[in-house]
C-alpha atoms as a PDB file:
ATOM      1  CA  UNK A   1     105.055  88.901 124.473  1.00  0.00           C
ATOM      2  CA  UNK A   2     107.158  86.291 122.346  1.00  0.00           C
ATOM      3  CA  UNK A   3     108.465  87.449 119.178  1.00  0.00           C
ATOM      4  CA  UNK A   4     106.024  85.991 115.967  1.00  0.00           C
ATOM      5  CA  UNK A   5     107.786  83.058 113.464  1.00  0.00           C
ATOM      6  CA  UNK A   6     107.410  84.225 110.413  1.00  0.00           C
ATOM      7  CA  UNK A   7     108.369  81.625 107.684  1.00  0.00           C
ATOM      8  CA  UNK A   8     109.801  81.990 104.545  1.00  0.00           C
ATOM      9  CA  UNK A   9     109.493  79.753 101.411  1.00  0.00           C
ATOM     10  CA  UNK A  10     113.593  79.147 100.135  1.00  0.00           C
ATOM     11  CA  UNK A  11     114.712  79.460  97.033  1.00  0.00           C
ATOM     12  CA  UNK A  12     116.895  77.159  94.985  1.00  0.00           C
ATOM     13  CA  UNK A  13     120.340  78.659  93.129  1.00  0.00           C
ATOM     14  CA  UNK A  14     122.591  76.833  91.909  1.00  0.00           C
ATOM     15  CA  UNK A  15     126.187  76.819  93.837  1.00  0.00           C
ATOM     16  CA  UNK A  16     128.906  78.463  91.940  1.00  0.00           C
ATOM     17  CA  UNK A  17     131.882  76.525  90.105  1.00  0.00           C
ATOM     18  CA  UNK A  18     134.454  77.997  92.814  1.00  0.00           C
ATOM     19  CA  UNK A  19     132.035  76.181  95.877  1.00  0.00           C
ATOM     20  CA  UNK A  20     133.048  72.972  96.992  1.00  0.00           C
ATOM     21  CA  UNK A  21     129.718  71.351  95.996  1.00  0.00           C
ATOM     22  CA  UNK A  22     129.458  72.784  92.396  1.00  0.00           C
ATOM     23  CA  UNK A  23     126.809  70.131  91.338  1.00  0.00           C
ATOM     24  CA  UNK A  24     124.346  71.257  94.387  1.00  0.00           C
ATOM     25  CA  UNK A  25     121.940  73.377  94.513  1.00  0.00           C
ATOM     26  CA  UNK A  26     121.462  75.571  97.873  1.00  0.00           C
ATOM     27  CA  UNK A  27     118.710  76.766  99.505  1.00  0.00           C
ATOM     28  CA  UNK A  28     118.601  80.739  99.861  1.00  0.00           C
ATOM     29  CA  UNK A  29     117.050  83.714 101.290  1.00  0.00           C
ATOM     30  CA  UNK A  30     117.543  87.566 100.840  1.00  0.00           C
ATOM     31  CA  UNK A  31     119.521  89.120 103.622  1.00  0.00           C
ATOM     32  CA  UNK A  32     116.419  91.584 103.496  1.00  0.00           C
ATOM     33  CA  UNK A  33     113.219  90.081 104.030  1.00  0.00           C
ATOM     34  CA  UNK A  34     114.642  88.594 107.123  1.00  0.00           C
ATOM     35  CA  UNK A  35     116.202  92.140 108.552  1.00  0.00           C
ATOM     36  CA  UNK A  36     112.316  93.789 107.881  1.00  0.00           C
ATOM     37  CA  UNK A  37     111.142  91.450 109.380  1.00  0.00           C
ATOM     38  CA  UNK A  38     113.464  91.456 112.528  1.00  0.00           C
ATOM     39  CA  UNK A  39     113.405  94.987 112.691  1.00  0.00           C
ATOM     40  CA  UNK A  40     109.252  94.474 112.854  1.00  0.00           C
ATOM     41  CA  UNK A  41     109.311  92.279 115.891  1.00  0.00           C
ATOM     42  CA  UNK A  42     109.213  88.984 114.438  1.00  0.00           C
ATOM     43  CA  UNK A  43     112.105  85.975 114.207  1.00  0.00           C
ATOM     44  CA  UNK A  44     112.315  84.239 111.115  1.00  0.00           C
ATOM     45  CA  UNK A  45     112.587  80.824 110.025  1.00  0.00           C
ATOM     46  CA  UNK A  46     113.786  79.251 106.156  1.00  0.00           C
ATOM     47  CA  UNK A  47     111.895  76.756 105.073  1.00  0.00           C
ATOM     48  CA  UNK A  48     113.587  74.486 102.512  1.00  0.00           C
ATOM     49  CA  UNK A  49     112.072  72.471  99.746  1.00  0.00           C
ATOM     50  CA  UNK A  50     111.209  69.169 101.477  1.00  0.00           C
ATOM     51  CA  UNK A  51     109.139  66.271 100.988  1.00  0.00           C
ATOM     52  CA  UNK A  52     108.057  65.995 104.420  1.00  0.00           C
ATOM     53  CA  UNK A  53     104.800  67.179 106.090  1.00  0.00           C
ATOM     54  CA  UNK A  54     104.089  70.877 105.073  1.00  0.00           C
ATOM     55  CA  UNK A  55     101.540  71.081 107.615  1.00  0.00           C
ATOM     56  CA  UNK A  56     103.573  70.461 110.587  1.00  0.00           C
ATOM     57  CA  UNK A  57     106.325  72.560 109.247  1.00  0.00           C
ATOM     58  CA  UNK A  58     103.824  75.392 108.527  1.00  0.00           C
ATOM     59  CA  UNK A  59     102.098  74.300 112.690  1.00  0.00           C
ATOM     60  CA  UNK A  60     104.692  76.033 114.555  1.00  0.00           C
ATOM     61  CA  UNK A  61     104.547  79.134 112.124  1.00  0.00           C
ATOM     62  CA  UNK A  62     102.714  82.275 112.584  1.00  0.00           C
ATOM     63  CA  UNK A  63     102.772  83.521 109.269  1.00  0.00           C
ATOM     64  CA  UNK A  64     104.303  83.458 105.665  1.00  0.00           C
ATOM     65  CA  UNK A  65     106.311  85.452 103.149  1.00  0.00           C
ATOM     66  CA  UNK A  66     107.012  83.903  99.888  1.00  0.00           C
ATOM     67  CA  UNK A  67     109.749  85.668  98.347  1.00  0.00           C
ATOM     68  CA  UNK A  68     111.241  86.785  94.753  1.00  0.00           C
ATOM     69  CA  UNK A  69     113.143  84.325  92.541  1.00  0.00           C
ATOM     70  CA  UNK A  70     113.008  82.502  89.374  1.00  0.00           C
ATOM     71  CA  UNK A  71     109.917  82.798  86.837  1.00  0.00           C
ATOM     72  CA  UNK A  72     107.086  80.383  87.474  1.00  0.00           C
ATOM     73  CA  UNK A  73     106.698  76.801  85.240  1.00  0.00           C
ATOM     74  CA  UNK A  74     103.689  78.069  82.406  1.00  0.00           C
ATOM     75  CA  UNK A  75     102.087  75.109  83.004  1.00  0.00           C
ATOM     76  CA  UNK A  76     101.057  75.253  86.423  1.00  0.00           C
ATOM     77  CA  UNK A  77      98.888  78.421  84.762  1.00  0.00           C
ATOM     78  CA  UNK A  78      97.795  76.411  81.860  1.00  0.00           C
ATOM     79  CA  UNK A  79     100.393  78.311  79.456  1.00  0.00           C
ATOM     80  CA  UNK A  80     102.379  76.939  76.943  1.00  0.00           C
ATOM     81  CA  UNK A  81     106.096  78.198  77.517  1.00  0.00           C
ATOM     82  CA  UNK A  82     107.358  81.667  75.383  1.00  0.00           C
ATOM     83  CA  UNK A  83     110.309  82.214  74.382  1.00  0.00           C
ATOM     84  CA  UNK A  84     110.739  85.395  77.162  1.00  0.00           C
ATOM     85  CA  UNK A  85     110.198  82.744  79.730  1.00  0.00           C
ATOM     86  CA  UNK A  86     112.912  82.604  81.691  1.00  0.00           C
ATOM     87  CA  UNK A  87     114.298  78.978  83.794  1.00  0.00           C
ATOM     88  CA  UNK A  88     111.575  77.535  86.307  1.00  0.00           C
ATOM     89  CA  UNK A  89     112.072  74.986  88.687  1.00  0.00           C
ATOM     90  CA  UNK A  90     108.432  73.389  88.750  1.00  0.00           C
ATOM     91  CA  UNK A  91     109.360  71.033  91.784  1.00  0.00           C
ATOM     92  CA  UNK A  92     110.135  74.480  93.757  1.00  0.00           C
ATOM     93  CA  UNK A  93     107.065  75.993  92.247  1.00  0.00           C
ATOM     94  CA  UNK A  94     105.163  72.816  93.492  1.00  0.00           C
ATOM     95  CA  UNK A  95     106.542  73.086  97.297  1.00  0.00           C
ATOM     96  CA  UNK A  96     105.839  77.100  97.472  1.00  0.00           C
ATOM     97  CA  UNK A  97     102.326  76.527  96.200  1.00  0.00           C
ATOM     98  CA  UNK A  98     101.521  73.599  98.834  1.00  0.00           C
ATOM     99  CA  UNK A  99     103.386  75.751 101.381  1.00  0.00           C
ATOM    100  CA  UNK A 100     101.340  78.544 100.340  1.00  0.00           C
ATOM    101  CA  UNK A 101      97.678  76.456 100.788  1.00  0.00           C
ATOM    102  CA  UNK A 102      99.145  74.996 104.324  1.00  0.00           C
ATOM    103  CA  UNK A 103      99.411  78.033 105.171  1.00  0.00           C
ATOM    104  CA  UNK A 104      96.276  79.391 104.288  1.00  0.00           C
ATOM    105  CA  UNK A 105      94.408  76.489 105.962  1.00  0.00           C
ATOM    106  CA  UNK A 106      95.777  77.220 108.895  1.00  0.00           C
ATOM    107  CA  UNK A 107      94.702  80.747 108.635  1.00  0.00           C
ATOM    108  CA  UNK A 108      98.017  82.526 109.220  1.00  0.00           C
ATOM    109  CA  UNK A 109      98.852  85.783 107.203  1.00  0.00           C
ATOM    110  CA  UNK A 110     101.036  85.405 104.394  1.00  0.00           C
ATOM    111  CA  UNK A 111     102.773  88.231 102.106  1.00  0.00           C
ATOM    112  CA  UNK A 112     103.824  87.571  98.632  1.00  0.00           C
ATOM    113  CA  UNK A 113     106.641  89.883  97.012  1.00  0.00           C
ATOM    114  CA  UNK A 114     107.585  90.202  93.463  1.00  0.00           C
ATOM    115  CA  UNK A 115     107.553  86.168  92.478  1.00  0.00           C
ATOM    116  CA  UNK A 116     105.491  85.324  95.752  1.00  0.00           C
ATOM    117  CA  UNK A 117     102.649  87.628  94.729  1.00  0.00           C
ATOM    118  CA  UNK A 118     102.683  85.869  91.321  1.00  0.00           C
ATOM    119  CA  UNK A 119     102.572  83.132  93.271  1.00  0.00           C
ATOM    120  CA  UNK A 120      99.629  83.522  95.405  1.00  0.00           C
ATOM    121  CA  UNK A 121      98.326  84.635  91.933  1.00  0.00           C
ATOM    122  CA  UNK A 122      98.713  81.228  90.757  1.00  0.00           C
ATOM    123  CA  UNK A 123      97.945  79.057  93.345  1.00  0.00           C
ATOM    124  CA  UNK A 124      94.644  80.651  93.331  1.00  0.00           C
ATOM    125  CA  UNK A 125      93.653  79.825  89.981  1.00  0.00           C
ATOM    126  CA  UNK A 126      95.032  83.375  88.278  1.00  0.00           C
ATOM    127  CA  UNK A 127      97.470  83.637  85.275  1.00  0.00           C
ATOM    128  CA  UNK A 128     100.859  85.483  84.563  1.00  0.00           C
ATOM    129  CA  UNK A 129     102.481  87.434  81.458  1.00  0.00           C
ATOM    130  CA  UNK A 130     105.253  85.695  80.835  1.00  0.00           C
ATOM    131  CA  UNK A 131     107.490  89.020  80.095  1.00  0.00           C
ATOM    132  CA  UNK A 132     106.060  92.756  80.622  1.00  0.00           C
ATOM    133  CA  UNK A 133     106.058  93.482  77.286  1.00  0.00           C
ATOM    134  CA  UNK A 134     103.604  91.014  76.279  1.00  0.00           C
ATOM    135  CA  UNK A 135     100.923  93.522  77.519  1.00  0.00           C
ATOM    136  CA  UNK A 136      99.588  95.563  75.057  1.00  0.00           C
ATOM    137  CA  UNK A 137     100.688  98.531  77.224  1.00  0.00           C
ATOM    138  CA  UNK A 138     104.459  99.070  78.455  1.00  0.00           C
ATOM    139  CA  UNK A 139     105.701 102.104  78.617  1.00  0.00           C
ATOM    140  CA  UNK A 140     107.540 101.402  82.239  1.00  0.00           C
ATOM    141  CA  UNK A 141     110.661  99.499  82.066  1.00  0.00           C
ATOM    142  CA  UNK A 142     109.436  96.885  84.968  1.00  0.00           C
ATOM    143  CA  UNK A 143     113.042  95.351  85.407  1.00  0.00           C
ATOM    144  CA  UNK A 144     114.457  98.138  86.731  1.00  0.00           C
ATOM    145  CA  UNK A 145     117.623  96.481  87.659  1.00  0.00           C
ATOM    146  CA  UNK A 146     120.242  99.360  88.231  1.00  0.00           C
ATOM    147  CA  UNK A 147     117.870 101.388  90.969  1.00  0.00           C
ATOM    148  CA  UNK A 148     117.061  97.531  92.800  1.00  0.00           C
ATOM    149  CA  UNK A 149     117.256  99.850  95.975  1.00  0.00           C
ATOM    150  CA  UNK A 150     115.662 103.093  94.823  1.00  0.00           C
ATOM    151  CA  UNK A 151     112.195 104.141  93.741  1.00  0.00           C
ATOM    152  CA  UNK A 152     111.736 103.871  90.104  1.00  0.00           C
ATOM    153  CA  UNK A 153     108.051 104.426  89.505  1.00  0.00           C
ATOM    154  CA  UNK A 154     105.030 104.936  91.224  1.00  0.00           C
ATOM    155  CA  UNK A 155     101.748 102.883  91.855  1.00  0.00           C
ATOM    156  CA  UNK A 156      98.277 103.840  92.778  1.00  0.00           C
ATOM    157  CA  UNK A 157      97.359 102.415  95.691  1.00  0.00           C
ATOM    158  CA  UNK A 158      93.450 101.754  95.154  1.00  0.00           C
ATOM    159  CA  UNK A 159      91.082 103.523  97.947  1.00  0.00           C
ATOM    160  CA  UNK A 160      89.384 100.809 100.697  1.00  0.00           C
ATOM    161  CA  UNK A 161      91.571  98.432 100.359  1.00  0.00           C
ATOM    162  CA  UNK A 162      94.371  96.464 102.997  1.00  0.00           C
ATOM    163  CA  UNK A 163      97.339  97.975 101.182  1.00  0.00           C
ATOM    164  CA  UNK A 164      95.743 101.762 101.555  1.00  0.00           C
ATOM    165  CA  UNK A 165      95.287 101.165 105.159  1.00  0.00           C
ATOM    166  CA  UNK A 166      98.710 100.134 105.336  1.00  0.00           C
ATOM    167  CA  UNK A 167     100.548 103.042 103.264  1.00  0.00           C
ATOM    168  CA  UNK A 168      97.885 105.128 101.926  1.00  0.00           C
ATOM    169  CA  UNK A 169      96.139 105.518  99.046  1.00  0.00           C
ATOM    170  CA  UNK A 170      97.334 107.054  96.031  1.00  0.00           C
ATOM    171  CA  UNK A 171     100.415 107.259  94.657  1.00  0.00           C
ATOM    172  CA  UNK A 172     103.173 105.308  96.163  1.00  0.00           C
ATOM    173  CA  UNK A 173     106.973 105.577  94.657  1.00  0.00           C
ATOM    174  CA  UNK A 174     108.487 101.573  94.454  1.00  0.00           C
ATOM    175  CA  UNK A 175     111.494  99.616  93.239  1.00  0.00           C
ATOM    176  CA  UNK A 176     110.884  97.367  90.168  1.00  0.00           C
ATOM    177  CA  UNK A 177     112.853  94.675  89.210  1.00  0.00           C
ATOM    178  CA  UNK A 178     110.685  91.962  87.885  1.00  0.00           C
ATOM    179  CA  UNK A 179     109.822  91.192  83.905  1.00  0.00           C
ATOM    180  CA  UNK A 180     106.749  88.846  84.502  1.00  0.00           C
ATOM    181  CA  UNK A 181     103.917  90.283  85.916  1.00  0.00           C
ATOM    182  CA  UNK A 182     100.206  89.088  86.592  1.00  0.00           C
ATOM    183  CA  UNK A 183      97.641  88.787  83.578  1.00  0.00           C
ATOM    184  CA  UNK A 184      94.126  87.698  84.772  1.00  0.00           C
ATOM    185  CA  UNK A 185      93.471  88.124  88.774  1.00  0.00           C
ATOM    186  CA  UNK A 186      92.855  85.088  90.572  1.00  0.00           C
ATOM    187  CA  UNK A 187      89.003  84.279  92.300  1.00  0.00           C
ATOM    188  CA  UNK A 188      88.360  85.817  95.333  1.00  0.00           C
ATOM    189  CA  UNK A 189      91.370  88.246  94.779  1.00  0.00           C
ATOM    190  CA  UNK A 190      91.447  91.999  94.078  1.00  0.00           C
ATOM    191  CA  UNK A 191      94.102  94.128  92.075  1.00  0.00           C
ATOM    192  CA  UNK A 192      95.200  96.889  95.126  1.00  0.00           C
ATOM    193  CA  UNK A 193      97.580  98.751  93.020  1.00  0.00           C
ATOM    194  CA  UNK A 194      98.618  99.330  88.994  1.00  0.00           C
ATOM    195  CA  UNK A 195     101.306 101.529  87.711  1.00  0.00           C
ATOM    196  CA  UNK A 196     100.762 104.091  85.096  1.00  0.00           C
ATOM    197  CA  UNK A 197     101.209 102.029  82.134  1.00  0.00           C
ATOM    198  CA  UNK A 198      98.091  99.938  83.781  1.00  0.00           C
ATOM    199  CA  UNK A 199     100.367  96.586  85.124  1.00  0.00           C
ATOM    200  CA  UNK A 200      99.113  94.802  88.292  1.00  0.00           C
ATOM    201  CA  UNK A 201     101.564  96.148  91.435  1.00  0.00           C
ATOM    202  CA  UNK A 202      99.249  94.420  93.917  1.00  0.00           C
ATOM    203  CA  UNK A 203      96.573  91.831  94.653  1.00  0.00           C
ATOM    204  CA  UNK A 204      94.461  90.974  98.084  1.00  0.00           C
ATOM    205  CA  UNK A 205      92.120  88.348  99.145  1.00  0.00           C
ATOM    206  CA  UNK A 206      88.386  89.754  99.308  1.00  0.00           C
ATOM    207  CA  UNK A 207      88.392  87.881 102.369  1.00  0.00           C
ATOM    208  CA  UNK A 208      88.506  88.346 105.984  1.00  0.00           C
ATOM    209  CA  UNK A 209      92.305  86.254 105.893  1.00  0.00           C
ATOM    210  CA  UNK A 210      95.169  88.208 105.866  1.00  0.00           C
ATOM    211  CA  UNK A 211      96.744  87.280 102.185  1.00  0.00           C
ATOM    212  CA  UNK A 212      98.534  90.173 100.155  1.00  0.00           C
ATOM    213  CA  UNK A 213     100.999  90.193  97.490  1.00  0.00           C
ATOM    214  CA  UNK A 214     103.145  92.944  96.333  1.00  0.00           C
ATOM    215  CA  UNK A 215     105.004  93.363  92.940  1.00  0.00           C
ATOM    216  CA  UNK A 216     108.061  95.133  93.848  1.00  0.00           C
ATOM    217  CA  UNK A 217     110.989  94.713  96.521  1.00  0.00           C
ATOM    218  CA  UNK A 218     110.145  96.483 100.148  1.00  0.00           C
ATOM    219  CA  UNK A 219     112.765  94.612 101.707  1.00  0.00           C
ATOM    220  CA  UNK A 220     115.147  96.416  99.480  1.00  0.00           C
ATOM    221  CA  UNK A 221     113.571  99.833  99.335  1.00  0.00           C
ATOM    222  CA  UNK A 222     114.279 102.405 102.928  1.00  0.00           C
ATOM    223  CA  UNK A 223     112.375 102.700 106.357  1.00  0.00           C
ATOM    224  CA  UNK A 224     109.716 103.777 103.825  1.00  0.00           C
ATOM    225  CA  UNK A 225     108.313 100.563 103.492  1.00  0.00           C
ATOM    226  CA  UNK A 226     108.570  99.522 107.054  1.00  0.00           C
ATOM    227  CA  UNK A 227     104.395  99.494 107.369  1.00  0.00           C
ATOM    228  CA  UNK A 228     104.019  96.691 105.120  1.00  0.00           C
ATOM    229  CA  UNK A 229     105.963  94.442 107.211  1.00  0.00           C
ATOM    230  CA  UNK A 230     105.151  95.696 110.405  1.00  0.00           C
ATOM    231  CA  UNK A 231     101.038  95.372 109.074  1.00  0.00           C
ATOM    232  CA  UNK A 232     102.118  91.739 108.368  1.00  0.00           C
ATOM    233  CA  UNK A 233     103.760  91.349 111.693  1.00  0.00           C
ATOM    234  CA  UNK A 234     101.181  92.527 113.492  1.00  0.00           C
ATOM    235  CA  UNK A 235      98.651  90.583 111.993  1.00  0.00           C
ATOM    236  CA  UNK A 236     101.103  87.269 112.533  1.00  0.00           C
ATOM    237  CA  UNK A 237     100.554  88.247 116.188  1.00  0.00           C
ATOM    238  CA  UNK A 238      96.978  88.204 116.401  1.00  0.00           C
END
């Protein structure tokens, strides 16, 4: 059986003063999300920003992972900008979200992590905090930055749900390195797992479609978290 194409959404940084095109911006991926993925049985393909047709891209793709990166422009959540904002590209926000609905049209399976599960959040009609400490609880220091590869708190994993049948209910140790995090959950979407000072870890669609988002870093994180993207694998095989 052919190996699954799993796409994933690039990410614009800006190319250092020492590169030879200090004025451009590249496209990017983490080294990580594409050896999970290999090492689930799937190749993977980077899709840049581009003004051409999403849907065709998105045609010869069997599924979807929009990665971390940047925070996302306040206004495409109907936010006025805070101060703890950090930069936003809106025309990359724009792409991922279209890339994001192609995707669900076609009815692929598409996993969100850290900025991609704010993402989905988002595109569905949801909101964001725009830093952690907005919330009115905080005791966890979400950004997490020096243990990127190690677990740094746990999450509940709620009972029933596609994340519990993927690593168990309960209580699940993760990596955190993000300091927005989701607000209100979007329509037709379920929170899946909080930590213990009560943030959103992890959202769902209520529907039969494959659609799951994840607030911390897997790709970084041991064999521990190898379920999650063999689940998504699988389900990008049919």
């Amino acid at each position: 059986m052919s190996r699954p194409i799993i796409a994933i959404g690039g990410t614009y940084d800006q190319a250092p003063p020492t590169s030879a095109f200090p004025t451009l911006r590249r496209i990017f991926t983490n080294e990580g999300y594409v050896a999970k993925l290999e090492k689930s049985g799937a190749s993977v393909l980077l899709i840049p920003h581009t003004k051409t047709d999403i849907d065709t891209l998105i045609s010869h793709c069997d599924g979807l992972l929009l990665p971390g990166g940047p925070d996302i422009e306040p206004s495409l959540y109907n936010k006025e900008r805070h101060p703890s904002c950090g930069k936003s590209d809106i025309e990359s926000d724009i792409f991922q979200i279209a890339l994001y609905h192609a995707a669900k049209r076609k009815g692929i399976p598409i996993l969100g992590i850290c900025r991609g599960c704010q993402l989905i959040n988002v595109a569905e009609g949801g909101t964001l905090f725009q830093d952690y400490m907005m919330r009115e609880q905080h005791d966890i220091v979400h950004p997490d930055l020096e243990h990127f590869d190690q677990v740094s708190h746990p999450v509940t994993i709620q009972e029933n749900t596609k994340l519990a049948s993927i690593l168990g209910s309960g209580e699940v140790g993760v990596n955190s390195l993000h300091h927005q995090c989701i607000d209100e959950v979007a329509p037709a979407f379920q929170c899946t797992a909080r930590s213990s000072d009560g943030c959103i870890e992890a959202i769902e669609n209520t529907s039969e479609n494959w659609i799951l988002g994840v607030q911390w870093h897997p790709e970084s994180m041991e064999d521990e978290m190898l379920p999650l993207f063999k689940a998504f694998v699988d389900a990008a095989m049919g």
